[in-house]
C-alpha atoms as a PDB file:
ATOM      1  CA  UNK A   1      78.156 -94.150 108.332  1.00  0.00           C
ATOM      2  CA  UNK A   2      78.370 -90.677 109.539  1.00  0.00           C
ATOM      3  CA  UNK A   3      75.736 -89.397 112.244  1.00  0.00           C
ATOM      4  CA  UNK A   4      74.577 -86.029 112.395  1.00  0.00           C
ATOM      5  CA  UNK A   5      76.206 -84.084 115.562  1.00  0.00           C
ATOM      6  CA  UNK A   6      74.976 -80.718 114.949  1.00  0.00           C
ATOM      7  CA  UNK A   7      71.821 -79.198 113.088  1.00  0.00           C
ATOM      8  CA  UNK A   8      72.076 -75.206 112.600  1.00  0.00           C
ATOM      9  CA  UNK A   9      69.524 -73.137 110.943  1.00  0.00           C
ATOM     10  CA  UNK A  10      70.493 -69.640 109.203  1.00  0.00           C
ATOM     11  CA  UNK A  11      69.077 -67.253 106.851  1.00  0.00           C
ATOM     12  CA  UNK A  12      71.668 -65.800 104.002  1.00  0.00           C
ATOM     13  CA  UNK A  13      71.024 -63.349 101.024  1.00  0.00           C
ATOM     14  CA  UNK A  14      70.949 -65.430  98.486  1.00  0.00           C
ATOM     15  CA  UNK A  15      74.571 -65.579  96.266  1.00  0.00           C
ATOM     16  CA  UNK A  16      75.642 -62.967  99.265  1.00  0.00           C
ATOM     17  CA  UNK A  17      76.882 -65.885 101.883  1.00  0.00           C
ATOM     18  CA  UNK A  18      80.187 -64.606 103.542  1.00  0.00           C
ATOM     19  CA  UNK A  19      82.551 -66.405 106.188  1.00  0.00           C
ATOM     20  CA  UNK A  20      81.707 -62.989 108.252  1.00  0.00           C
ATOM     21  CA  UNK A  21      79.144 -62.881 110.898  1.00  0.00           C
ATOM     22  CA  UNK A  22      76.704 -64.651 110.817  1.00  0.00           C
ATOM     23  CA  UNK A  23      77.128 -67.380 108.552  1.00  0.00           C
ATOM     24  CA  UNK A  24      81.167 -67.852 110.217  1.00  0.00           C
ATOM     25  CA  UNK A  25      80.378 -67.434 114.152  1.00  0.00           C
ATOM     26  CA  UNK A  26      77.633 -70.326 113.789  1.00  0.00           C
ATOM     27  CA  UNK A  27      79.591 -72.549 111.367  1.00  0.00           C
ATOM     28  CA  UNK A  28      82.932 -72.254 113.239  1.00  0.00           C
ATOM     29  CA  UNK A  29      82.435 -73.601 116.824  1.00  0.00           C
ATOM     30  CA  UNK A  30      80.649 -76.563 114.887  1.00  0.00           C
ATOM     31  CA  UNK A  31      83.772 -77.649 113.143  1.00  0.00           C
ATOM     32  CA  UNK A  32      82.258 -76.759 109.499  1.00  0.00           C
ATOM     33  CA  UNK A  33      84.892 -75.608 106.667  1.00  0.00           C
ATOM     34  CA  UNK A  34      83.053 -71.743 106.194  1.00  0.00           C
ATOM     35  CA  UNK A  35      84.752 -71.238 103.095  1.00  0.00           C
ATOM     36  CA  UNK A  36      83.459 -74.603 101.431  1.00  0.00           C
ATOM     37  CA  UNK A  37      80.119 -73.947 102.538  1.00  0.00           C
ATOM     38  CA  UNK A  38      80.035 -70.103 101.303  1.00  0.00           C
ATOM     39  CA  UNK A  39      81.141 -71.816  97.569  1.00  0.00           C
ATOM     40  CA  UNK A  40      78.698 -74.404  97.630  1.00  0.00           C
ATOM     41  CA  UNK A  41      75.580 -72.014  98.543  1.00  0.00           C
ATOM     42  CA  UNK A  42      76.481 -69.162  96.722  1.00  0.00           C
ATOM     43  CA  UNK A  43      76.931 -71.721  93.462  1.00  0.00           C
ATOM     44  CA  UNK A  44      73.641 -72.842  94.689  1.00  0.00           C
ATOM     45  CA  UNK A  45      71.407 -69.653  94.927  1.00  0.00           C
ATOM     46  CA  UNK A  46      73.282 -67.748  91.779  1.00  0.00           C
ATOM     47  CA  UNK A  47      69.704 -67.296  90.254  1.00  0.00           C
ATOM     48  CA  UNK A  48      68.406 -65.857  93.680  1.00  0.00           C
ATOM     49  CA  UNK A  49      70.445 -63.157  94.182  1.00  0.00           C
ATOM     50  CA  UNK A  50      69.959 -61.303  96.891  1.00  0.00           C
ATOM     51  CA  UNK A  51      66.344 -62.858  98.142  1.00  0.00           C
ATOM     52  CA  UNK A  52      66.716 -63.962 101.881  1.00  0.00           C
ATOM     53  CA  UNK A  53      67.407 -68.338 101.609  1.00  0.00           C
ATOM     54  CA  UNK A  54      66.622 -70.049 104.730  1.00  0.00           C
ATOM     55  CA  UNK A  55      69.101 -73.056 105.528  1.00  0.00           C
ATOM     56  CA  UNK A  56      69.315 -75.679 107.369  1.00  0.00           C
ATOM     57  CA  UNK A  57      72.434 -77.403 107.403  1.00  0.00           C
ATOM     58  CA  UNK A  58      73.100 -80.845 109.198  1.00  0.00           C
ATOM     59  CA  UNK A  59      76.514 -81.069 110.522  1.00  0.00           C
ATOM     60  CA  UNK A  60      78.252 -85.014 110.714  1.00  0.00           C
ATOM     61  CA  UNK A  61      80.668 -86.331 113.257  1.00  0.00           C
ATOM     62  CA  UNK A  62      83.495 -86.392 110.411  1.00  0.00           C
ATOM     63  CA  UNK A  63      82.499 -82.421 110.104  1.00  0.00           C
ATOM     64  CA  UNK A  64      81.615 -82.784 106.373  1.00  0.00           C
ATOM     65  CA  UNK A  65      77.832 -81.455 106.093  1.00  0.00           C
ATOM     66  CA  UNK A  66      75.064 -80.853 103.749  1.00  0.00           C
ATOM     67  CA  UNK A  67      72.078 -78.464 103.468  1.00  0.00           C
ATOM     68  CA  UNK A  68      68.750 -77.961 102.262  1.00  0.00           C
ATOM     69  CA  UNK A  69      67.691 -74.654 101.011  1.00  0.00           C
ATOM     70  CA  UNK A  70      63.950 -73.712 101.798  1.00  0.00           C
ATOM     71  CA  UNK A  71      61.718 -71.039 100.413  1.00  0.00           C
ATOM     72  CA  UNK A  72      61.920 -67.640 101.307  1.00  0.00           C
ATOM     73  CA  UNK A  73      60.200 -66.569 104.308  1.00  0.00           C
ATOM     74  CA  UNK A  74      56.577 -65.578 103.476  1.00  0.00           C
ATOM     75  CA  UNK A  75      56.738 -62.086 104.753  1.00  0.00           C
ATOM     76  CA  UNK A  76      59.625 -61.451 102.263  1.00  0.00           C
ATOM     77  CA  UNK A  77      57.782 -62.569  99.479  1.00  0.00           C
ATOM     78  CA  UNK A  78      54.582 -60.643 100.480  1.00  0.00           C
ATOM     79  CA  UNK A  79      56.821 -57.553 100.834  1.00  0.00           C
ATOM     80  CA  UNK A  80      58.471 -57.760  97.259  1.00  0.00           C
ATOM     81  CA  UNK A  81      54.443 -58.387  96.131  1.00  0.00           C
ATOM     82  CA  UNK A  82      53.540 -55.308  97.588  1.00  0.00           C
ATOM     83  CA  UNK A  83      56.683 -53.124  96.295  1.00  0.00           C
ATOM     84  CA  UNK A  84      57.015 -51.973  99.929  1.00  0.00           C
ATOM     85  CA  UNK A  85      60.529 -52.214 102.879  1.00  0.00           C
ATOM     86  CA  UNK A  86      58.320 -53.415 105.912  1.00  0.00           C
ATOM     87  CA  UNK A  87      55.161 -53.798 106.709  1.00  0.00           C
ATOM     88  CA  UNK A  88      53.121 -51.410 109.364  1.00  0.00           C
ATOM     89  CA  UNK A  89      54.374 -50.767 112.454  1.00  0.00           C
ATOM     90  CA  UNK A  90      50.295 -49.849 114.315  1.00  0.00           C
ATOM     91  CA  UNK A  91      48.704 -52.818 112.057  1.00  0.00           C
ATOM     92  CA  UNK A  92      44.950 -52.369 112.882  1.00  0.00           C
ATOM     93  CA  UNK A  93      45.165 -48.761 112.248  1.00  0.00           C
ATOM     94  CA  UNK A  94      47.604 -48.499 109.318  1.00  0.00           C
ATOM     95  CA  UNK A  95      48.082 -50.483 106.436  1.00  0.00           C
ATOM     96  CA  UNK A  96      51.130 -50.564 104.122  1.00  0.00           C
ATOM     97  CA  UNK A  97      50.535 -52.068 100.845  1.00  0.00           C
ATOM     98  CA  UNK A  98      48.150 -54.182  98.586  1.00  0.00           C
ATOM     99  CA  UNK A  99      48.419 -57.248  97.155  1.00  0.00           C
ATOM    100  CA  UNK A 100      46.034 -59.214  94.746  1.00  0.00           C
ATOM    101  CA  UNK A 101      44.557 -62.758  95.610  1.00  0.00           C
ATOM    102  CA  UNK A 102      46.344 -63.971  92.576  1.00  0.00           C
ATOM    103  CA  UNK A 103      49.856 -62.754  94.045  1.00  0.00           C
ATOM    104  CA  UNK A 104      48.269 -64.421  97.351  1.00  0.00           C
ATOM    105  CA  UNK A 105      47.884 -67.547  95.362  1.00  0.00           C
ATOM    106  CA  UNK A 106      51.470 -67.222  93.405  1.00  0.00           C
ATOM    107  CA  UNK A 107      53.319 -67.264  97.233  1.00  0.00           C
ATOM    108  CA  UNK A 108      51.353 -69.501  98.296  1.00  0.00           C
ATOM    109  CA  UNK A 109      52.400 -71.931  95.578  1.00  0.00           C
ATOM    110  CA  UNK A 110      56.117 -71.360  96.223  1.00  0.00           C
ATOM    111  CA  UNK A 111      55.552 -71.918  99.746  1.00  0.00           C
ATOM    112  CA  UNK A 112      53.450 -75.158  99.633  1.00  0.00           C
ATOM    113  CA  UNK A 113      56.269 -77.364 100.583  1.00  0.00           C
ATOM    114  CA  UNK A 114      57.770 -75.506 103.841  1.00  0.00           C
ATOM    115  CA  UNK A 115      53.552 -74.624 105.069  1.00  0.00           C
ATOM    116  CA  UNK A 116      52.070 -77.140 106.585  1.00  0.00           C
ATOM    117  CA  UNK A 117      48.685 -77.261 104.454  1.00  0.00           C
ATOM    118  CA  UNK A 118      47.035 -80.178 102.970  1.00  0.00           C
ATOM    119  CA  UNK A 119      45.807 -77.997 100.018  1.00  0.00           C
ATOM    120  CA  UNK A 120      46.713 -74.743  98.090  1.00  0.00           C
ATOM    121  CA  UNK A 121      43.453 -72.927  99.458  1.00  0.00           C
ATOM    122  CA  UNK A 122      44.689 -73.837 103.210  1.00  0.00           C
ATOM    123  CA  UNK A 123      48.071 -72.540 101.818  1.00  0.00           C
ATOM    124  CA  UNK A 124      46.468 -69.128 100.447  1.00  0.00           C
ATOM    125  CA  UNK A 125      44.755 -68.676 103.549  1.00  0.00           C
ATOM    126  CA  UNK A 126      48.298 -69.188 105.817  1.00  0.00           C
ATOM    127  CA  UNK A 127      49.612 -66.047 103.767  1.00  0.00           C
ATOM    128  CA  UNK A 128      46.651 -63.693 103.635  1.00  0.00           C
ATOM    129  CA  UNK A 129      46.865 -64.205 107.652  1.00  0.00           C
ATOM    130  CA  UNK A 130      50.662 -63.603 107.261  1.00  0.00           C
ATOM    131  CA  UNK A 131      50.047 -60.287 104.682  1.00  0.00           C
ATOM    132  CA  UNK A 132      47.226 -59.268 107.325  1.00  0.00           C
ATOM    133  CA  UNK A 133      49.630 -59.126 110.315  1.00  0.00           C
ATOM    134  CA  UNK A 134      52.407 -57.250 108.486  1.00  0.00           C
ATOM    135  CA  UNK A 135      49.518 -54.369 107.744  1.00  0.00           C
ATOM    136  CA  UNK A 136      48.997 -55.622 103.833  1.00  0.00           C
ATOM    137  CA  UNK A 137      45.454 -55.161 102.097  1.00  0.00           C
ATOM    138  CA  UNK A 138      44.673 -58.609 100.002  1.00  0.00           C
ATOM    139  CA  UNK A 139      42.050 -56.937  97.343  1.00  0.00           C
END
């Protein structure tokens, strides 16, 4: 059976994944075929075109691998709520956007599995914290 030698974390545009930096300078050194990979995610994430896809990709002694795709981050998903490109750079004293508690509730339900809350309230109250540090209004 084949034991896992290397676990490396990335975050790739989804359906975007090149064997350019960075997705090739942290694959390489660990033995992984890049162009494979690229083929398999970007099959994988054809429908999220473009959204940032965390990874996390367990490498084996052979050097065959697998990965698991994860939600987006939350502040991504918060950002495309709000229609906005960032969040506020003075937070207390500026604010960038709005978002409703329903789209609160809607990210919070795509992110149940990667937060660790026991229940979706918990879960809506991670993000509003999350839209509150990045300078976005929950009305």
């Amino acid at each position: 059976m084949a034991v896992v030698v290397k676990k490396i974390k990335l975050q790739i545009p989804g359906a975007k994944a090149t064997p350019a930096p960075p997705v090739g300078t942290a694959l390489g050194p660990a033995g992984v075929n890049i162009g494979q990979f690229v083929t398999q995610f970007n099959d994988a994430t054809k429908d999220k075109a473009g959204t940032i896809i965390p990874v996390e990709l367990s490498v084996y002694d052979d050097r065959s691998f697998t990965f698991i795709m994860k939600s987006p981050p939350a502040s991504r998903l918060i950002l495309k709520a709000a229609g906005i490109e960032k969040g506020a750079s003075k937070v207390p004293q500026q604010k960038a956007g709005e978002i409703t508690k329903a789209q609160v509730i809607e990210i919070a339900a795509e992110k149940m599995e990667d937060l660790n809350a026991g229940t979706p309230e918990a879960a809506a109250r991670i993000i509003e914290g999350t839209a509150r540090s990045m300078g976005v209004h929950v009305k």
